[in-house]
Protein backbone atom coordinates (compact mmCIF):
# COMPACT_ATOMS: atom_id res chain seq x y z
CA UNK A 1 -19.23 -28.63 38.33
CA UNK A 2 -15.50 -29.28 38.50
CA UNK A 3 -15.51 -29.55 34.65
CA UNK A 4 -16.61 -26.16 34.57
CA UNK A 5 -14.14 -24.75 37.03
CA UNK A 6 -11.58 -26.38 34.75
CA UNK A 7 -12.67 -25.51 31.66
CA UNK A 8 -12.41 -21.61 33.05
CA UNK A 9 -9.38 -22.17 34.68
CA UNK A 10 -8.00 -23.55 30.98
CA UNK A 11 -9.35 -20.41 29.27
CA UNK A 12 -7.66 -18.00 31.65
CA UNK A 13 -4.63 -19.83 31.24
CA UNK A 14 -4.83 -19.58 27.30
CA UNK A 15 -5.44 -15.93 27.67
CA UNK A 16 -2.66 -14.84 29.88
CA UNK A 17 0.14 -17.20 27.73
CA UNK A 18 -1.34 -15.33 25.14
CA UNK A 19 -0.81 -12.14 26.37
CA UNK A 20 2.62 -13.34 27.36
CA UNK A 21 3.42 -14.62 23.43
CA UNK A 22 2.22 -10.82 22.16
CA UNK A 23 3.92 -8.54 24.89
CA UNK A 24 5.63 -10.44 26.93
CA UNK A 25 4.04 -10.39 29.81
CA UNK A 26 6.48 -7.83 30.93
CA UNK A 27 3.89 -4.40 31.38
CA UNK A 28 0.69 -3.09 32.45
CA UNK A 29 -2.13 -2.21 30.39
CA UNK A 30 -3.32 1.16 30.86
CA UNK A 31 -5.96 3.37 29.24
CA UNK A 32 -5.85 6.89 28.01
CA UNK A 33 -7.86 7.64 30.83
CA UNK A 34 -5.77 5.66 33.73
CA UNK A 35 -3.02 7.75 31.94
CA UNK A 36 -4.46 11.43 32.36
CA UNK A 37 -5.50 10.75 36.24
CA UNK A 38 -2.49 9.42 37.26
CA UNK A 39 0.52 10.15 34.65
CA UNK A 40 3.00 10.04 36.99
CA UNK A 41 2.05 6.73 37.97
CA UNK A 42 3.07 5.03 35.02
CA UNK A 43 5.92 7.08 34.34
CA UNK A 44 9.19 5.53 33.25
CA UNK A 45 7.30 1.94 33.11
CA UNK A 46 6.35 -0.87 30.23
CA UNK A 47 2.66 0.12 29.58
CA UNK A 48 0.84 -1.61 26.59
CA UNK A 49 -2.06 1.32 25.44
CA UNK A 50 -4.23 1.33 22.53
CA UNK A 51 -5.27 4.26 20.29
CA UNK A 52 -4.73 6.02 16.89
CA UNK A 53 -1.44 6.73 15.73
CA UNK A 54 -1.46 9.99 13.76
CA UNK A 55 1.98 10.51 11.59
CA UNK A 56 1.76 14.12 10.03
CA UNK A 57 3.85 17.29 9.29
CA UNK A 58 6.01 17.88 12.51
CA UNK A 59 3.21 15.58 14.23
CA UNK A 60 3.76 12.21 15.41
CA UNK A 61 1.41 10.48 17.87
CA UNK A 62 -0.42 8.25 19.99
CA UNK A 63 -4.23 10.08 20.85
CA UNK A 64 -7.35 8.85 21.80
CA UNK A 65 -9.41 9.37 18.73
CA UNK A 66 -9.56 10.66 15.31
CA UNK A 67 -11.90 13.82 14.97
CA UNK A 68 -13.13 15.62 11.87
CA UNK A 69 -10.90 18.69 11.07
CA UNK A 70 -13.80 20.71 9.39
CA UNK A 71 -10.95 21.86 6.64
CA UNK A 72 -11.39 19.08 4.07
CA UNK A 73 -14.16 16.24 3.67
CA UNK A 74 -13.19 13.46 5.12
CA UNK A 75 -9.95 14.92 6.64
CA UNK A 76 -8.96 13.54 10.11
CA UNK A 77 -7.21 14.96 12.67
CA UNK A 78 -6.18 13.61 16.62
CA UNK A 79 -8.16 14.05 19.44
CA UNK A 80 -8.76 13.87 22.98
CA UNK A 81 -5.80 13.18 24.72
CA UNK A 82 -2.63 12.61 23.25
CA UNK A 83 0.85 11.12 23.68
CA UNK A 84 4.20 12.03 21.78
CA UNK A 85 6.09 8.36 19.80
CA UNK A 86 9.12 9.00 20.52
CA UNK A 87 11.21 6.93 17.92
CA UNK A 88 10.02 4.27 14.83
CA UNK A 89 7.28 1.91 14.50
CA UNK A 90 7.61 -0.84 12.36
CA UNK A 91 7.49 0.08 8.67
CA UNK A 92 5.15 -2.98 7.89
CA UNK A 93 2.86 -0.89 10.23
CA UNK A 94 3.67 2.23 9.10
CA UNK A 95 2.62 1.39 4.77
CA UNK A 96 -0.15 -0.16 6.20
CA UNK A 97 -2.22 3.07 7.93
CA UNK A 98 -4.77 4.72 6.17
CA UNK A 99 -3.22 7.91 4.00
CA UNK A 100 -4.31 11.10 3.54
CA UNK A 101 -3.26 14.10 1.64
CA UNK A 102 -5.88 16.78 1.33
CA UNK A 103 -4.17 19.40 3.38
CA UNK A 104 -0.99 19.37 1.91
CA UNK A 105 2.17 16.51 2.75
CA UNK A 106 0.80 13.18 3.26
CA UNK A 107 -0.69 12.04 6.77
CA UNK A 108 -1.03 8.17 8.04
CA UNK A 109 -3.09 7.13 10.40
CA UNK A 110 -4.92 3.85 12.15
CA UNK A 111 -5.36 2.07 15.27
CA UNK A 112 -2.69 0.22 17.03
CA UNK A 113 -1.31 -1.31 20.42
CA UNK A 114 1.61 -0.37 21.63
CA UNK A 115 4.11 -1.68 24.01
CA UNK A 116 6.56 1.07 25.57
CA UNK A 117 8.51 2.78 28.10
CA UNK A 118 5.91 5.54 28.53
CA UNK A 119 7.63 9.26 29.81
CA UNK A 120 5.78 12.37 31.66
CA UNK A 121 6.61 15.49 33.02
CA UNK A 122 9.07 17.17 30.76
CA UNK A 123 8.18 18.60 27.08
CA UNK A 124 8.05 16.20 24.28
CA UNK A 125 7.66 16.21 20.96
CA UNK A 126 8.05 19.36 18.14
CA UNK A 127 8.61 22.31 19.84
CA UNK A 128 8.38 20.68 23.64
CA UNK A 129 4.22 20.60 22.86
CA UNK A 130 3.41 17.51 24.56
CA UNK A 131 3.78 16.23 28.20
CA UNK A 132 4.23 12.92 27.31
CA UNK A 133 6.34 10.68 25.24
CA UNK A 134 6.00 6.94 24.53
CA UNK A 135 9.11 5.00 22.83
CA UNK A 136 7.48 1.81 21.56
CA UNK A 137 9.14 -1.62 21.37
CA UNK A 138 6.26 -3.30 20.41
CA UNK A 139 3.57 -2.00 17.72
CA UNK A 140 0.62 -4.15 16.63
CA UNK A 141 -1.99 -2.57 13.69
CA UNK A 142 -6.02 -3.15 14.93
CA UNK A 143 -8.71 -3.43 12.38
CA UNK A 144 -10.65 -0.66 12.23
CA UNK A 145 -12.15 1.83 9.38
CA UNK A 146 -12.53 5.60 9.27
């Protein structure tokens, strides 16, 4: 019985240093939904979120999915909620989205994690259309297909 006790305690251990050795240990992981019940909550903190970046024409964010835009086959746009990046993400990252180009200039787009001072309340983005901002420190590319 103690063997099991430390073999769990072990495993916790491993996780957290883990987290520690990606992010630092140093913010809170939140969810899209966490986010749009409380935004002002997390506002000016380190949060650590995941989602699909979406890089387009005047269009550069964080949302919580990637939904058909009924123009083109195959053409993705964001969805659900969404959150203004504020700044660069790694260009490793970046050339390694998916790519798309049916509606005109090229689009990118994928799922990430991203560690960053996360911002609500004023108007971010093109044209002050979002009212939220993240500036990521940290970005990290998931698997995942379209």
């Amino acid at each position: 019985m103690n063997r099991r006790y430390m073999l769990f305690g072990i495993i916790l251990l491993g996780m957290a240093l883990g987290y520690q050795a990606l992010f630092g240990g140093r913010a809170q992981e939140v969810t899209f939904k966490q986010l749009s019940s409380r935004p002002g909550e997390y506002s000016g903190e380190q949060i650590v979120i995941e989602g699909f970046i979406f890089h387009g024409w005047e269009v550069i964010v964080l949302c919580e999915r990637l939904d058909p835009s009924g123009y083109a086959e195959g053409h993705l746009t964001p969805g659900g909620s969404m959150i203004w990046v504020e700044g660069e993400i790694p260009q490793g990252v970046y050339e390694a989205l998916y790519s798309q180009d049916m509606m005109g200039p090229e689009e990118r787009f994928g799922k990430i994690k991203v560690l960053g001072r996360y911002e609500y309340g004023g108007e971010y983005g093109h044209l002050g259309g979002y009212s939220s901002q993240i500036v990521p420190s940290e970005v990290e590319k998931l698997q995942w297909s379209p």
